[in-house]
C-alpha atoms as a PDB file:
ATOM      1  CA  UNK A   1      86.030 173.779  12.528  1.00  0.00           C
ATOM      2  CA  UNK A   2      84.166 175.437  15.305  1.00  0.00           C
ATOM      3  CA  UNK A   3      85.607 173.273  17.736  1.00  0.00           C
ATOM      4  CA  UNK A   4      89.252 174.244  16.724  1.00  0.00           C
ATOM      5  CA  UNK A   5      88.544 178.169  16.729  1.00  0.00           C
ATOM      6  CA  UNK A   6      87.470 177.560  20.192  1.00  0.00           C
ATOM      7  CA  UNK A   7      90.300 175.451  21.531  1.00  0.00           C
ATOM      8  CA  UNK A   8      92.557 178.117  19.698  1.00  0.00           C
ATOM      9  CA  UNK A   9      91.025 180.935  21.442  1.00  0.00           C
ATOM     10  CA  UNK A  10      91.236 179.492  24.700  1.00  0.00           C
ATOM     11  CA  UNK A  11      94.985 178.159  24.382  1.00  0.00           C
ATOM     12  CA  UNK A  12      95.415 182.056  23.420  1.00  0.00           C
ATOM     13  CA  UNK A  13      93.714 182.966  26.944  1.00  0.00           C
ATOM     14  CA  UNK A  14      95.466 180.231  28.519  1.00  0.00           C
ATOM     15  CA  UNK A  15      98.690 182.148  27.260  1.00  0.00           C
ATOM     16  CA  UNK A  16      97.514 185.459  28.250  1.00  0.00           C
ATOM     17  CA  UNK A  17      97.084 184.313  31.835  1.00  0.00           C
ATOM     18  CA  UNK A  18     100.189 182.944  32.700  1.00  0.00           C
ATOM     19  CA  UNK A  19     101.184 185.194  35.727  1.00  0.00           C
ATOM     20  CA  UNK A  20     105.045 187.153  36.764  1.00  0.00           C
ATOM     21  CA  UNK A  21     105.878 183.096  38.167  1.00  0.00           C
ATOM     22  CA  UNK A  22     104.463 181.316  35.337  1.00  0.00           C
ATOM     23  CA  UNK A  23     106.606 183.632  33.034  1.00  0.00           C
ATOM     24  CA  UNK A  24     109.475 183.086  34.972  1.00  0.00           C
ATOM     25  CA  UNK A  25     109.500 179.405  35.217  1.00  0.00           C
ATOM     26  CA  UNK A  26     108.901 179.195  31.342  1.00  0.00           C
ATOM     27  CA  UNK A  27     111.581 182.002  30.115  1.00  0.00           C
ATOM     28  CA  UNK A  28     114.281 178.708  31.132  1.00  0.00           C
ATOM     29  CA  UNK A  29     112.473 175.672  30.480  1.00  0.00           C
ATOM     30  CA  UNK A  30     109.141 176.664  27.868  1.00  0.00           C
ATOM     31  CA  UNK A  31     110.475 180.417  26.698  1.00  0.00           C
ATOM     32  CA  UNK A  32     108.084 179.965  23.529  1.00  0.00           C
ATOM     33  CA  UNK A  33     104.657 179.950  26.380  1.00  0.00           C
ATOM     34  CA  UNK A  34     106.536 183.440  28.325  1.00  0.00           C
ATOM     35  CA  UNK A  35     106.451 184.963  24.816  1.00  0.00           C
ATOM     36  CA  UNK A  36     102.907 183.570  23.399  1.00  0.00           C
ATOM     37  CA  UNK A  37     102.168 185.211  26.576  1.00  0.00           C
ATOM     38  CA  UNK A  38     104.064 188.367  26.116  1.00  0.00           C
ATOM     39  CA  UNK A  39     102.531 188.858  22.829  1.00  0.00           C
ATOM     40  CA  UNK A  40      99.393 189.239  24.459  1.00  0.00           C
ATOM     41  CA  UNK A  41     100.573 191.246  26.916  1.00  0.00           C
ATOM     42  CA  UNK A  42     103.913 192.408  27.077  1.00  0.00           C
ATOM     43  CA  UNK A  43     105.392 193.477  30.272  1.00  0.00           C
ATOM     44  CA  UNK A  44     109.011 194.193  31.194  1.00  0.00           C
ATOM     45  CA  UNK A  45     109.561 196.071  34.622  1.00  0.00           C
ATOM     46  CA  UNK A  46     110.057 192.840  36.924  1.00  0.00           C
ATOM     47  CA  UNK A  47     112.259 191.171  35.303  1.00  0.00           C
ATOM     48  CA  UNK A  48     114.008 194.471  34.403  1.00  0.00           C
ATOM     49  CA  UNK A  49     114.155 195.053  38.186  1.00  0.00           C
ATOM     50  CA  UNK A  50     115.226 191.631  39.040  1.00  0.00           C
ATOM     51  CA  UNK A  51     118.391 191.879  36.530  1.00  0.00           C
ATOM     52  CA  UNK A  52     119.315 195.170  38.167  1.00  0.00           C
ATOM     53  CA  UNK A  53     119.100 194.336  41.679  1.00  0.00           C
ATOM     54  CA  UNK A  54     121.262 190.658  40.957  1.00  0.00           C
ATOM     55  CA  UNK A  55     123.742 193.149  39.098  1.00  0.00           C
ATOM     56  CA  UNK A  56     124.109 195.054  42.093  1.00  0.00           C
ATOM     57  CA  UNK A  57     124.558 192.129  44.382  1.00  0.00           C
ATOM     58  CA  UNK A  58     127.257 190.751  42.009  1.00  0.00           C
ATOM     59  CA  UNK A  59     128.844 194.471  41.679  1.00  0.00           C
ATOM     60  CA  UNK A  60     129.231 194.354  46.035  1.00  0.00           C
ATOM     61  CA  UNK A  61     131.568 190.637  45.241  1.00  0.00           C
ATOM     62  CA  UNK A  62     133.994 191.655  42.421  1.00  0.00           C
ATOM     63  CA  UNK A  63     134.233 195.464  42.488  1.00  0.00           C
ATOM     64  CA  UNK A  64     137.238 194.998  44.973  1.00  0.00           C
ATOM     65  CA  UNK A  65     138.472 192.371  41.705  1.00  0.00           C
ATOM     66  CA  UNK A  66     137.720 195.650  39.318  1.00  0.00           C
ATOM     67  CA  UNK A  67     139.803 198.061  41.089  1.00  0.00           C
ATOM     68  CA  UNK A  68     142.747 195.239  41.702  1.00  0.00           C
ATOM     69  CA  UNK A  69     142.675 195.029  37.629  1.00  0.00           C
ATOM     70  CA  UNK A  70     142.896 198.451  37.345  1.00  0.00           C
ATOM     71  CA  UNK A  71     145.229 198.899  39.597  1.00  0.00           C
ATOM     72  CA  UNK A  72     147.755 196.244  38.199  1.00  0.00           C
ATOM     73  CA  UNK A  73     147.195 198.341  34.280  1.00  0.00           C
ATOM     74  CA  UNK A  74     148.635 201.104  35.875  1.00  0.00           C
ATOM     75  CA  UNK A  75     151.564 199.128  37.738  1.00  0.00           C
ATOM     76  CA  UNK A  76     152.430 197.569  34.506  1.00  0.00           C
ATOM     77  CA  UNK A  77     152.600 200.954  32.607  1.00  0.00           C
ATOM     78  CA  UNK A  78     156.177 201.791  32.419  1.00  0.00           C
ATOM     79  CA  UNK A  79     155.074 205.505  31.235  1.00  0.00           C
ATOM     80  CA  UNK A  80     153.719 206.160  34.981  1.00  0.00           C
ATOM     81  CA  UNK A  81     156.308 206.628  37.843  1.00  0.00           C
ATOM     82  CA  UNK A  82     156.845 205.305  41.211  1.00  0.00           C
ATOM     83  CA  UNK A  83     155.252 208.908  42.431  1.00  0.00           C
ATOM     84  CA  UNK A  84     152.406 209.008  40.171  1.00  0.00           C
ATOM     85  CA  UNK A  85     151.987 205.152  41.033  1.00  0.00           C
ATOM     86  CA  UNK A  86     151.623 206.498  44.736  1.00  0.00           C
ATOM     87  CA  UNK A  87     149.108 209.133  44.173  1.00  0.00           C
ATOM     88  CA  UNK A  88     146.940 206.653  42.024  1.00  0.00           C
ATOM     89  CA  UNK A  89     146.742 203.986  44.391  1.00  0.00           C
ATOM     90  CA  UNK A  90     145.980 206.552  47.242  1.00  0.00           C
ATOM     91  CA  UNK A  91     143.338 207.942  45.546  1.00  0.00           C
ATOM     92  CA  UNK A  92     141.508 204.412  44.693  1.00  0.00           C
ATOM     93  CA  UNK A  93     141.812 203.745  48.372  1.00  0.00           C
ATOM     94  CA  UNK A  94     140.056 207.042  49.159  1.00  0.00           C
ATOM     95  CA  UNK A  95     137.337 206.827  46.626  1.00  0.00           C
ATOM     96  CA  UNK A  96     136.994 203.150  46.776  1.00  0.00           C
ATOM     97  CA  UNK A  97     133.095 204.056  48.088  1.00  0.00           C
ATOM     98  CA  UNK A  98     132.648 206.938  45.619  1.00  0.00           C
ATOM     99  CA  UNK A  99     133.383 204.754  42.608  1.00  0.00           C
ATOM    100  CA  UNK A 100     131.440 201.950  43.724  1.00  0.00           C
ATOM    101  CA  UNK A 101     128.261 203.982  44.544  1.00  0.00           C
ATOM    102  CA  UNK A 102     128.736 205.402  41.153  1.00  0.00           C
ATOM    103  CA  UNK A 103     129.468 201.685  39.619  1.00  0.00           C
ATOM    104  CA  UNK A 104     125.806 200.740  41.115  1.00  0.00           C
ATOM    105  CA  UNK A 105     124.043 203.807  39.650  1.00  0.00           C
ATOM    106  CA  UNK A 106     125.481 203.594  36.252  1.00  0.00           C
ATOM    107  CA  UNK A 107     124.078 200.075  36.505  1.00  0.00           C
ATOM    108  CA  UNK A 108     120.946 201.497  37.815  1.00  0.00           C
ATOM    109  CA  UNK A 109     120.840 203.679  34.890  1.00  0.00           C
ATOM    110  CA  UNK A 110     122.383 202.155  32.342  1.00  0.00           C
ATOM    111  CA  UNK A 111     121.175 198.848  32.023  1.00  0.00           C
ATOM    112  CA  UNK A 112     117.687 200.109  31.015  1.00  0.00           C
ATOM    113  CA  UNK A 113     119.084 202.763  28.551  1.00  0.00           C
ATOM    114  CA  UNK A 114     121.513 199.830  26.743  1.00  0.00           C
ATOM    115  CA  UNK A 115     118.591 197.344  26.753  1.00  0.00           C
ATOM    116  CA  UNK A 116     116.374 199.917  25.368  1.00  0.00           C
ATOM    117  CA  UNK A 117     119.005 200.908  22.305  1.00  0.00           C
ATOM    118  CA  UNK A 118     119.215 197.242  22.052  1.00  0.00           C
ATOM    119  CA  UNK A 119     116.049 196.486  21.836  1.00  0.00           C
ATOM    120  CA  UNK A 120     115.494 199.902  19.344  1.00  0.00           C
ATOM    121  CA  UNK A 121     118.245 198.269  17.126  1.00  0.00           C
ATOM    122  CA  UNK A 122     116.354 195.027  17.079  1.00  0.00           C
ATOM    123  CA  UNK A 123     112.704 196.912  16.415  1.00  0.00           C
ATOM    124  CA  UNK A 124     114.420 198.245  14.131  1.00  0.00           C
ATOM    125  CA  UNK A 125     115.419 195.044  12.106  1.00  0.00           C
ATOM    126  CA  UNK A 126     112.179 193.561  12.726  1.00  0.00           C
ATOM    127  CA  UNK A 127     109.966 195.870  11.759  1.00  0.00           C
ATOM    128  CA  UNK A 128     112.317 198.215   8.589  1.00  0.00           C
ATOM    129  CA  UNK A 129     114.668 195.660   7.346  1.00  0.00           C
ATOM    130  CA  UNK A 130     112.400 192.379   7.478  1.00  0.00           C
ATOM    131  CA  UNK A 131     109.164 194.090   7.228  1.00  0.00           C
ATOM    132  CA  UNK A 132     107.365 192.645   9.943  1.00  0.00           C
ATOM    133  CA  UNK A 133     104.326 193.975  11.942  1.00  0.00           C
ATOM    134  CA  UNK A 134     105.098 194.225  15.839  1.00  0.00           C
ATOM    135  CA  UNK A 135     105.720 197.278  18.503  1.00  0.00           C
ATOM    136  CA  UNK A 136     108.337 198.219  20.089  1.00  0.00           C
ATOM    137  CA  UNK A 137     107.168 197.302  23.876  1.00  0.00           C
ATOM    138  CA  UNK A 138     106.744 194.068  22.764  1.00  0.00           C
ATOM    139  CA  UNK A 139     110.559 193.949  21.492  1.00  0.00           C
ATOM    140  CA  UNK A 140     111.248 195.797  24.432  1.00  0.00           C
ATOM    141  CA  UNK A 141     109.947 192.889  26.336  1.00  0.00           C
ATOM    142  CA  UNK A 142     111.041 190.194  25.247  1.00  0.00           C
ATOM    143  CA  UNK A 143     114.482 191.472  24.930  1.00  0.00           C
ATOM    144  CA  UNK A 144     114.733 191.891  29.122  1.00  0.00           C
ATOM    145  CA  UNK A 145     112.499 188.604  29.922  1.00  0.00           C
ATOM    146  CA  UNK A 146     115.593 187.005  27.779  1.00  0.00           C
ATOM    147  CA  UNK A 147     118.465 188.880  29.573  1.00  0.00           C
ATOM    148  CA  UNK A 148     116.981 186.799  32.537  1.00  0.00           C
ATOM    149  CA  UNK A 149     119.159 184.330  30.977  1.00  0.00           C
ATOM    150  CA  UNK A 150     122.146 186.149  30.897  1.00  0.00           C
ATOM    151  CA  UNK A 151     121.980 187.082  34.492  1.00  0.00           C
ATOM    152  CA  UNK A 152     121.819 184.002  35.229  1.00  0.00           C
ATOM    153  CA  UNK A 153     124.668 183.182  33.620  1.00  0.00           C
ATOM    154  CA  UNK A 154     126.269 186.233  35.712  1.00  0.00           C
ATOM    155  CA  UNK A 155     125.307 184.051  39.102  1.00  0.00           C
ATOM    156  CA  UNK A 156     126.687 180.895  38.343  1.00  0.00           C
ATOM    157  CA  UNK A 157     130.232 182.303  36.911  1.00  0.00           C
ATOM    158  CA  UNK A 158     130.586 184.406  39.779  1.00  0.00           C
ATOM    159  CA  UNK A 159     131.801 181.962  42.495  1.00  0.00           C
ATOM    160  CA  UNK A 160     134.456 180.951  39.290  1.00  0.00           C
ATOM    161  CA  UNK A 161     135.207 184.852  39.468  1.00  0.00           C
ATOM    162  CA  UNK A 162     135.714 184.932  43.186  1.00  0.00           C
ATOM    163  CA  UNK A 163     137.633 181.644  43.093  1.00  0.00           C
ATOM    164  CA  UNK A 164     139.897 182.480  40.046  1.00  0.00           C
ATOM    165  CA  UNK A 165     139.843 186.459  40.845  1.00  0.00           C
ATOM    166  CA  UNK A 166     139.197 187.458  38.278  1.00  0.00           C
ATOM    167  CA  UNK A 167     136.665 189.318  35.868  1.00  0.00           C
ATOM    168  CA  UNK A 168     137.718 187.653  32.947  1.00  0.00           C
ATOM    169  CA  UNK A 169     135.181 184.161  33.119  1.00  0.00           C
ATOM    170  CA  UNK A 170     133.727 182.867  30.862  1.00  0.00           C
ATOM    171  CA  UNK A 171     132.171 179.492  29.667  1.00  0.00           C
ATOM    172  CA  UNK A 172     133.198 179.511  26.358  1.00  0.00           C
ATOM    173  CA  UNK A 173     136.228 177.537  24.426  1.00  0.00           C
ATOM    174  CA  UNK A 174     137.989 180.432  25.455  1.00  0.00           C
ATOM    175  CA  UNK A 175     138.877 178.537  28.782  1.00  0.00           C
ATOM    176  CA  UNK A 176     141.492 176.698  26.911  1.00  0.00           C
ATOM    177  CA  UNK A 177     143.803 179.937  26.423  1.00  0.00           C
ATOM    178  CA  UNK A 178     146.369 181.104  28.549  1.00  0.00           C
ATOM    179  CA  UNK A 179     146.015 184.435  30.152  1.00  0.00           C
ATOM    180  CA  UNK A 180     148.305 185.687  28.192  1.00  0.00           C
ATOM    181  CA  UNK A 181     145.660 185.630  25.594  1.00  0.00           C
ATOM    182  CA  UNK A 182     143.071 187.817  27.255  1.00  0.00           C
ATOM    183  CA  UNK A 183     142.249 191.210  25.328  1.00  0.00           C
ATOM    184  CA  UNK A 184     142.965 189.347  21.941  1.00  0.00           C
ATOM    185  CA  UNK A 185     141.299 188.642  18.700  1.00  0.00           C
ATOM    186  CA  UNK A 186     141.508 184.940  19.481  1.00  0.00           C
ATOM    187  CA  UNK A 187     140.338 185.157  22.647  1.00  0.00           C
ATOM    188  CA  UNK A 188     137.320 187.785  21.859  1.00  0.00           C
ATOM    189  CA  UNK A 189     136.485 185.139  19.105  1.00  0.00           C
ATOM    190  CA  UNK A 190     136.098 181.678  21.324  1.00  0.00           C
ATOM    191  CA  UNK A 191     134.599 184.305  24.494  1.00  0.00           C
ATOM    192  CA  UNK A 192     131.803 185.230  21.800  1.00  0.00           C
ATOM    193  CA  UNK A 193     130.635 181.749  22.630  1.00  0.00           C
ATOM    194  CA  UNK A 194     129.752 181.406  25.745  1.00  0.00           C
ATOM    195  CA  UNK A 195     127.375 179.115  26.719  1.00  0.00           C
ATOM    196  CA  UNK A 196     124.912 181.389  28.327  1.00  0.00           C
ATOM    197  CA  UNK A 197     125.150 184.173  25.220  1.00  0.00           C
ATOM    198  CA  UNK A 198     124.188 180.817  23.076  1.00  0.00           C
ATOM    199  CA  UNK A 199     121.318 179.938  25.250  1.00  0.00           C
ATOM    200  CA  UNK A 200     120.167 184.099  25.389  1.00  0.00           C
ATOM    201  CA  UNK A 201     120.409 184.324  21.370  1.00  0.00           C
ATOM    202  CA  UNK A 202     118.373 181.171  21.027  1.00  0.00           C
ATOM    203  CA  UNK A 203     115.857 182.496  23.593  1.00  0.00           C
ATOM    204  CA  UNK A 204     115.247 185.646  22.576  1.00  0.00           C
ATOM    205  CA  UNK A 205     115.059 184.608  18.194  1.00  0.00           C
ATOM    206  CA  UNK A 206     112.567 182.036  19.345  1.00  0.00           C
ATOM    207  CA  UNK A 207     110.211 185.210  21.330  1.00  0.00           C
ATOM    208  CA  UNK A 208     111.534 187.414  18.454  1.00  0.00           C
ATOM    209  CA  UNK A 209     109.586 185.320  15.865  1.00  0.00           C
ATOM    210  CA  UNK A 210     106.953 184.745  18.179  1.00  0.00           C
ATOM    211  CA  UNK A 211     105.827 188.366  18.303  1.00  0.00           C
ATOM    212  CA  UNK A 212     106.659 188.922  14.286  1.00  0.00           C
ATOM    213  CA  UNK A 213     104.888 185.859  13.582  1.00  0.00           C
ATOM    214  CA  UNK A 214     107.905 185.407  11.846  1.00  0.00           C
ATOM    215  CA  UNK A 215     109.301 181.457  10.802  1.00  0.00           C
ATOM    216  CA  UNK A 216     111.579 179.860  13.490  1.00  0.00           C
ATOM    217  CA  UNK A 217     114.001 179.823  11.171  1.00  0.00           C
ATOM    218  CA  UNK A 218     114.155 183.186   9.777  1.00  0.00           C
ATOM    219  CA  UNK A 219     114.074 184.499  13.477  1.00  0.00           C
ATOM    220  CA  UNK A 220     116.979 182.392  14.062  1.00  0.00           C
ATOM    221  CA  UNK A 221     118.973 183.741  10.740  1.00  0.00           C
ATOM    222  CA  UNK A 222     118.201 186.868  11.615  1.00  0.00           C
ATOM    223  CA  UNK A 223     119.568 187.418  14.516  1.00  0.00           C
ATOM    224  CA  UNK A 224     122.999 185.125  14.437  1.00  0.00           C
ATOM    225  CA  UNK A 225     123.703 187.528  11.357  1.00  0.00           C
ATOM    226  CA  UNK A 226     123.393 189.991  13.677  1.00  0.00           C
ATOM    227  CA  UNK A 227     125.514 188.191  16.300  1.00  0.00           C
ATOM    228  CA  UNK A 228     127.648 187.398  13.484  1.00  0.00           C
ATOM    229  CA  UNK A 229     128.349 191.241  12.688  1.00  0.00           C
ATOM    230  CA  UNK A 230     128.847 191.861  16.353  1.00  0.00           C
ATOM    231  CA  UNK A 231     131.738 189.356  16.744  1.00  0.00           C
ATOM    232  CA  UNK A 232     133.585 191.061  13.578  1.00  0.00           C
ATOM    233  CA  UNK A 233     133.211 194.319  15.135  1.00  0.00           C
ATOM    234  CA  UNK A 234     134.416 192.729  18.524  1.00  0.00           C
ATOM    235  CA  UNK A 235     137.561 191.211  17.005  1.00  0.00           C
ATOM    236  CA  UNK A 236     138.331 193.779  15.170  1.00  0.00           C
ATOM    237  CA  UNK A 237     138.511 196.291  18.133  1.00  0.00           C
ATOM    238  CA  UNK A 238     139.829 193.924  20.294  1.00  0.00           C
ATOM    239  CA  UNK A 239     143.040 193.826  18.244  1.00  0.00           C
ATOM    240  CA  UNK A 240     143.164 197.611  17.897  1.00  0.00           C
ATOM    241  CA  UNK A 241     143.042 198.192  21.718  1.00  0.00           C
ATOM    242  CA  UNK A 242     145.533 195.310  22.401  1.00  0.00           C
ATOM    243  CA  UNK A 243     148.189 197.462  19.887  1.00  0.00           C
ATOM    244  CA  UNK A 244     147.639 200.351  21.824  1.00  0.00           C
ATOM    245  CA  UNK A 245     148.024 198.352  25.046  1.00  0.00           C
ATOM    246  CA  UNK A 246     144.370 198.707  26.504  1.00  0.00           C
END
């Protein structure tokens, strides 16, 4: 009995140890070791830095596809004329650097404020609705070392971006629509899928239950319902804004 205390307190200091590159490594191929170790000691600026600076170097590649897809929404709106059309597309050429410099600090800004409301929403369900026992940095935490995940996902679509130009990628069954489709309930539905959304979920319910000491599978339960809510809501909007053209 002694022996196992002991080999349980030093696989918990073997966890605590794991450095920013042992972390790293394990949040794609052992995520369950980043989060014993996270549980431990939670941490969350690196990564948080890492996922702004790669959405800053993907922002300098498809801003120029942004303001082309804005551009062609305002060409296709019959309510705008020929002279209004003019002024529009003479003042995106003129502010092309002002909106993008204001694109990177709303990223700059904004991606910590949504991943901490995130995150709140998620402390929230943890710690109110399923009565668990865990802080909020350690939510906090795991929420961003899982985003890695996501961003990655961001990297690898973005030569399909480039290539297809166009914003709209995503590997999901959604592949299989037309364009056509784009901006539709159908199309919101299959996008919900993506691969790399999958892989985040299932990455950050397994760190989610690791910090609760929650069961594996009422982590996972818990947060598809929540996923599951979030497509509704998706769908639902989706459909609204494509009535009203948007």
């Amino acid at each position: 009995m002694e022996n196992e205390i002991q080999n349980s307190l030093a696989a918990e200091d073997n966890n605590a140890a794991i450095g920013f590159l042992g972390k790293l490594g394990n949040i794609f191929a052992n995520p369950g070791k980043t989060f014993q170790s996270l549980d431990s000691k939670p941490t969350w600026l690196a990564p948080l830095l890492i996922i702004i600076l790669l959405s800053i170097i993907s922002t300098q590649f498809t801003f120029p596809l942004i303001m082309q897809t804005q551009l062609e929404s305002f060409r296709s709106n019959p309510d705008i004329s020929p002279e209004q059309l003019e002024t529009i597309e003479r003042q995106f050429t003129d502010e092309q650097m002002l909106q993008k410099s204001l694109m990177i600090g709303g990223q700059a800004i904004g991606i910590p404020v949504v991943f901490l409301i995130l995150s709140g929403i998620f402390y929230l369900l943890g710690t109110v609705l399923l009565g668990g026992d865990s802080t909020f940095k350690k939510v906090f935490s795991v929420f961003i070392w899982s985003s890695l995940i996501s961003t990655l996902g961001m990297i690898i679509k973005l030569p399909l971006v480039i290539a297809k130009s166009s914003v709209k990628i995503s590997l999901s069954p959604a592949l299989i629509l037309s364009p056509d489709h784009i901006g539709g309930k159908l199309h919101t539905l299959l996008s919900s899928f993506d691969f790399f959304t999958i892989w985040f979920l299932a990455v950050f319910a397994t760190g989610f239950g690791i910090i609760y000491k929650f069961s594996k599978q009422k982590a996972f339960v818990s947060i598809g319902v929540l996923w599951a809510v979030w497509i509704i809501i998706s769908v639902v909007f989706s459909g609204f804004l494509k009535n009203f053209g948007m």
